[in-house]
Protein backbone atom coordinates (compact mmCIF):
# COMPACT_ATOMS: atom_id res chain seq x y z
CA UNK A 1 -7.67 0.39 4.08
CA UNK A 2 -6.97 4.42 4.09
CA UNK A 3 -10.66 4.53 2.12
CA UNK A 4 -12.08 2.85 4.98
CA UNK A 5 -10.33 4.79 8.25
CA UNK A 6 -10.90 7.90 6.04
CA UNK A 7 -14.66 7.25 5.97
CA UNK A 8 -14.28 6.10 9.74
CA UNK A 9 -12.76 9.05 10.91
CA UNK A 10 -14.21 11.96 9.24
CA UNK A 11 -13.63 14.07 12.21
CA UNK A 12 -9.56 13.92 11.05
CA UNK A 13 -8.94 16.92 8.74
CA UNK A 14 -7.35 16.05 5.10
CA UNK A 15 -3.81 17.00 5.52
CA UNK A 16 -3.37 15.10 8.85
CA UNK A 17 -5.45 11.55 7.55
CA UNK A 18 -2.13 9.86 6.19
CA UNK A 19 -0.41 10.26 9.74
CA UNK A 20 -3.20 9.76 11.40
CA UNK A 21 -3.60 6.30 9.61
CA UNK A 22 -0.11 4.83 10.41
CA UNK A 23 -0.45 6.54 13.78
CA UNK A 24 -3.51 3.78 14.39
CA UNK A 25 -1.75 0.89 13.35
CA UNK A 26 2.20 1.51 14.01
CA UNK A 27 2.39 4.44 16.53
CA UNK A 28 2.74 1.89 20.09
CA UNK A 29 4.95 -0.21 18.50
CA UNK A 30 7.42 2.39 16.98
CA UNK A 31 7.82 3.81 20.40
CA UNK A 32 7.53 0.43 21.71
CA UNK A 33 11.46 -0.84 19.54
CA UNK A 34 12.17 2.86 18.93
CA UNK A 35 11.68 3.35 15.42
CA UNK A 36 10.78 6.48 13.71
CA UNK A 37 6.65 6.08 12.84
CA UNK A 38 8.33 6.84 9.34
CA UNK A 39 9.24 3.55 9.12
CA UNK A 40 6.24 1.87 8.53
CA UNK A 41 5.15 4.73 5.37
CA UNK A 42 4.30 3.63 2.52
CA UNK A 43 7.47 3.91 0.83
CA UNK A 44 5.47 4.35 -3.11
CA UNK A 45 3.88 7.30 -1.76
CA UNK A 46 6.69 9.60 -0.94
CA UNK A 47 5.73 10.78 2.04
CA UNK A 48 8.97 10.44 3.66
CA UNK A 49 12.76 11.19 3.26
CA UNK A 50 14.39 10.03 5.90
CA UNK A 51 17.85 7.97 6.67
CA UNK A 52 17.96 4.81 6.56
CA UNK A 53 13.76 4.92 5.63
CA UNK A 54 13.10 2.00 2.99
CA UNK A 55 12.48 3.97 -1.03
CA UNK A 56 10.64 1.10 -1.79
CA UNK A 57 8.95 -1.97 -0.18
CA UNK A 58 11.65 -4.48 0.54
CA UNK A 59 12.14 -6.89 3.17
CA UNK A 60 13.00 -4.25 6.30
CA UNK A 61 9.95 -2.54 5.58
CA UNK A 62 7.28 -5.78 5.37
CA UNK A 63 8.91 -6.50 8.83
CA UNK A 64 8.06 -3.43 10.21
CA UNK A 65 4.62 -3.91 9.07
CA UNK A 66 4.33 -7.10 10.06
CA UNK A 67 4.73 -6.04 13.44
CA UNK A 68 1.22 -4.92 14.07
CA UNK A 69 -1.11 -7.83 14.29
CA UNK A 70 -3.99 -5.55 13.40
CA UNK A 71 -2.35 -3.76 10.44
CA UNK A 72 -1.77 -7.46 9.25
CA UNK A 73 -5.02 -8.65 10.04
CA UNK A 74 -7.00 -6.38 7.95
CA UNK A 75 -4.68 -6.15 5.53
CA UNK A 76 -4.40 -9.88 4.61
CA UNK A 77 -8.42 -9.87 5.09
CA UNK A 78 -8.65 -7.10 2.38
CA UNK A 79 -6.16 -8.56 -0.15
CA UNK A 80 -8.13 -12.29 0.49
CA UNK A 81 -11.57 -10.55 -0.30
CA UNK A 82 -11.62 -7.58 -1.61
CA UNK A 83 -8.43 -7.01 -3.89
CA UNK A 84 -8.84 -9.68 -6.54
CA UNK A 85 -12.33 -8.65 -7.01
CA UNK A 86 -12.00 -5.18 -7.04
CA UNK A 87 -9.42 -5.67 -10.04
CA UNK A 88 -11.43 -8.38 -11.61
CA UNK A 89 -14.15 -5.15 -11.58
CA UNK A 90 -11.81 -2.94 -13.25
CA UNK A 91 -10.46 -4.93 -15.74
CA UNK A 92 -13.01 -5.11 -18.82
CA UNK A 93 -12.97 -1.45 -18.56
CA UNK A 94 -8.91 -1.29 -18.80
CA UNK A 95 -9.15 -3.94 -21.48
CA UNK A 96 -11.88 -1.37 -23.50
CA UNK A 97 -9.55 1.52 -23.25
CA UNK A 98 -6.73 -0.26 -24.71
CA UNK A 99 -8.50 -1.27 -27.41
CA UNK A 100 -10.28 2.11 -28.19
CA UNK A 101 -6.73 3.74 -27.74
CA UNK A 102 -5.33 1.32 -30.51
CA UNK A 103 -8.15 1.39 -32.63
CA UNK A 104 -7.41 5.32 -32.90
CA UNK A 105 -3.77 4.51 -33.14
CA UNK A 106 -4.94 2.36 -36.35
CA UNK A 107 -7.32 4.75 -37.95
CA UNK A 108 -5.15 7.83 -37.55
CA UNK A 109 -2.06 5.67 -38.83
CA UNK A 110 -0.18 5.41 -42.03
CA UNK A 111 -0.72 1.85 -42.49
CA UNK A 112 -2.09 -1.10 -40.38
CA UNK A 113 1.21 -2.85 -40.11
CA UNK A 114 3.07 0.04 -39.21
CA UNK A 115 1.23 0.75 -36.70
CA UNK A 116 0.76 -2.38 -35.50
CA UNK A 117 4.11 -2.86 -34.87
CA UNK A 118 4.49 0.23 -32.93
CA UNK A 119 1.91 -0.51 -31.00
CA UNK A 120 3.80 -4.04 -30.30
CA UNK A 121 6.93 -2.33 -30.12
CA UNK A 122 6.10 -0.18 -27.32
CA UNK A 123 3.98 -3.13 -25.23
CA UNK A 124 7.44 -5.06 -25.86
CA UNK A 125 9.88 -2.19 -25.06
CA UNK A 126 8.31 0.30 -23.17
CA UNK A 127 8.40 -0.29 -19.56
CA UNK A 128 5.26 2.65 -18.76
CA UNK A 129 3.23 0.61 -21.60
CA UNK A 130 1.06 -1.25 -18.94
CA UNK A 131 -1.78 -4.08 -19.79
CA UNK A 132 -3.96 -4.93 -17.25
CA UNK A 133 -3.01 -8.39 -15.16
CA UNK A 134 -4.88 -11.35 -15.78
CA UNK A 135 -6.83 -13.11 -13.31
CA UNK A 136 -3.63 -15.68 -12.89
CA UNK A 137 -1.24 -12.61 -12.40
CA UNK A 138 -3.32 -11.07 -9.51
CA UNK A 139 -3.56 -14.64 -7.93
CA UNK A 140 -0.29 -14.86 -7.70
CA UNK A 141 0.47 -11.90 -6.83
CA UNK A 142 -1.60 -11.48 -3.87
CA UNK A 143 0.10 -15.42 -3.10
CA UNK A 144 3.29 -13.83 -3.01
CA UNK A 145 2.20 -11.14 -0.60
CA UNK A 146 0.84 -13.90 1.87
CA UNK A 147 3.94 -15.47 1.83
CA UNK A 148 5.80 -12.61 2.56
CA UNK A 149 3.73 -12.31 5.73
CA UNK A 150 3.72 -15.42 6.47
CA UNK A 151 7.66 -15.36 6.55
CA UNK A 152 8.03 -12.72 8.55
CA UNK A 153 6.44 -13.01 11.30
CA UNK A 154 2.99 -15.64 12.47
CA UNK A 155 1.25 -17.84 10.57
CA UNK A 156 -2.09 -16.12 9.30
CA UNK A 157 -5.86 -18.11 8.87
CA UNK A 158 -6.95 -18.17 4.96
């Protein structure tokens, strides 16, 4: 959604584009309840430090969100026709670097089951070891994001 005000909006200079953005969506209705336009940041991106401002997305902050029908709108349209596609797109390529990473792994190894193991030992253990999510995984996750919208606040069309 930033890619595509970004590209509408090239007028907006670089460093002002990520206030600019929430400004569109969440600006009326922050002044509106009286809640800092912090609020409705992206808390993974780190752009803000204040009080009693959500670190990470939780259930105050998908409220706040969920206050701007248009904000919703688009969003639930891109995650409905865009998202699972767009990773579907990316993931033979994610699936081809893991497998050329091991592969070296192997060949610059001491043995095969050595390093086989590691290699399962740090998919098992290692919590920044990331696969790629299967088709079922993004379905549900973008299911579980609809019902979080859905539960806080209207009913949305599919």
């Amino acid at each position: 959604m930033k890619d595509v005000f970004r590209r509408a909006h090239p007028e907006i200079k670089k460093k002002d584009m990520e206030r600019r953005f929430y400004e569109s969506y969440f600006l009326d209705i922050s002044r509106s309840i009286g809640l800092p336009l912090e609020h409705f940041f992206d808390p993974k991106n780190g752009t803000s430090d204040g009080g009693n401002v959500p670190k990470t997305i939780n259930g105050t902050y998908i409220k706040n969100i969920s206050k701007s029908e248009a904000f919703k709108r688009e969003f639930i349209a891109f995650m409905t026709s865009s998202l699972r596609q767009e990773n579907l797109n990316s993931l033979q390529g994610k699936i081809d670097a893991l497998i050329t990473k091991w592969e070296k792994q192997i060949a610059d190894g001491a043995s095969v089951g050595e390093t086989v193991a590691e290699i399962r030992t740090d998919i098992e253990k290692n919590k920044k070891a990331k696969l790629p999510w299967t088709i079922r995984e993004i379905d549900e996750a973008i299911k579980s994001v609809l019902w979080l919208f859905d539960s806080n606040g209207d009913k949305h069309t599919r």
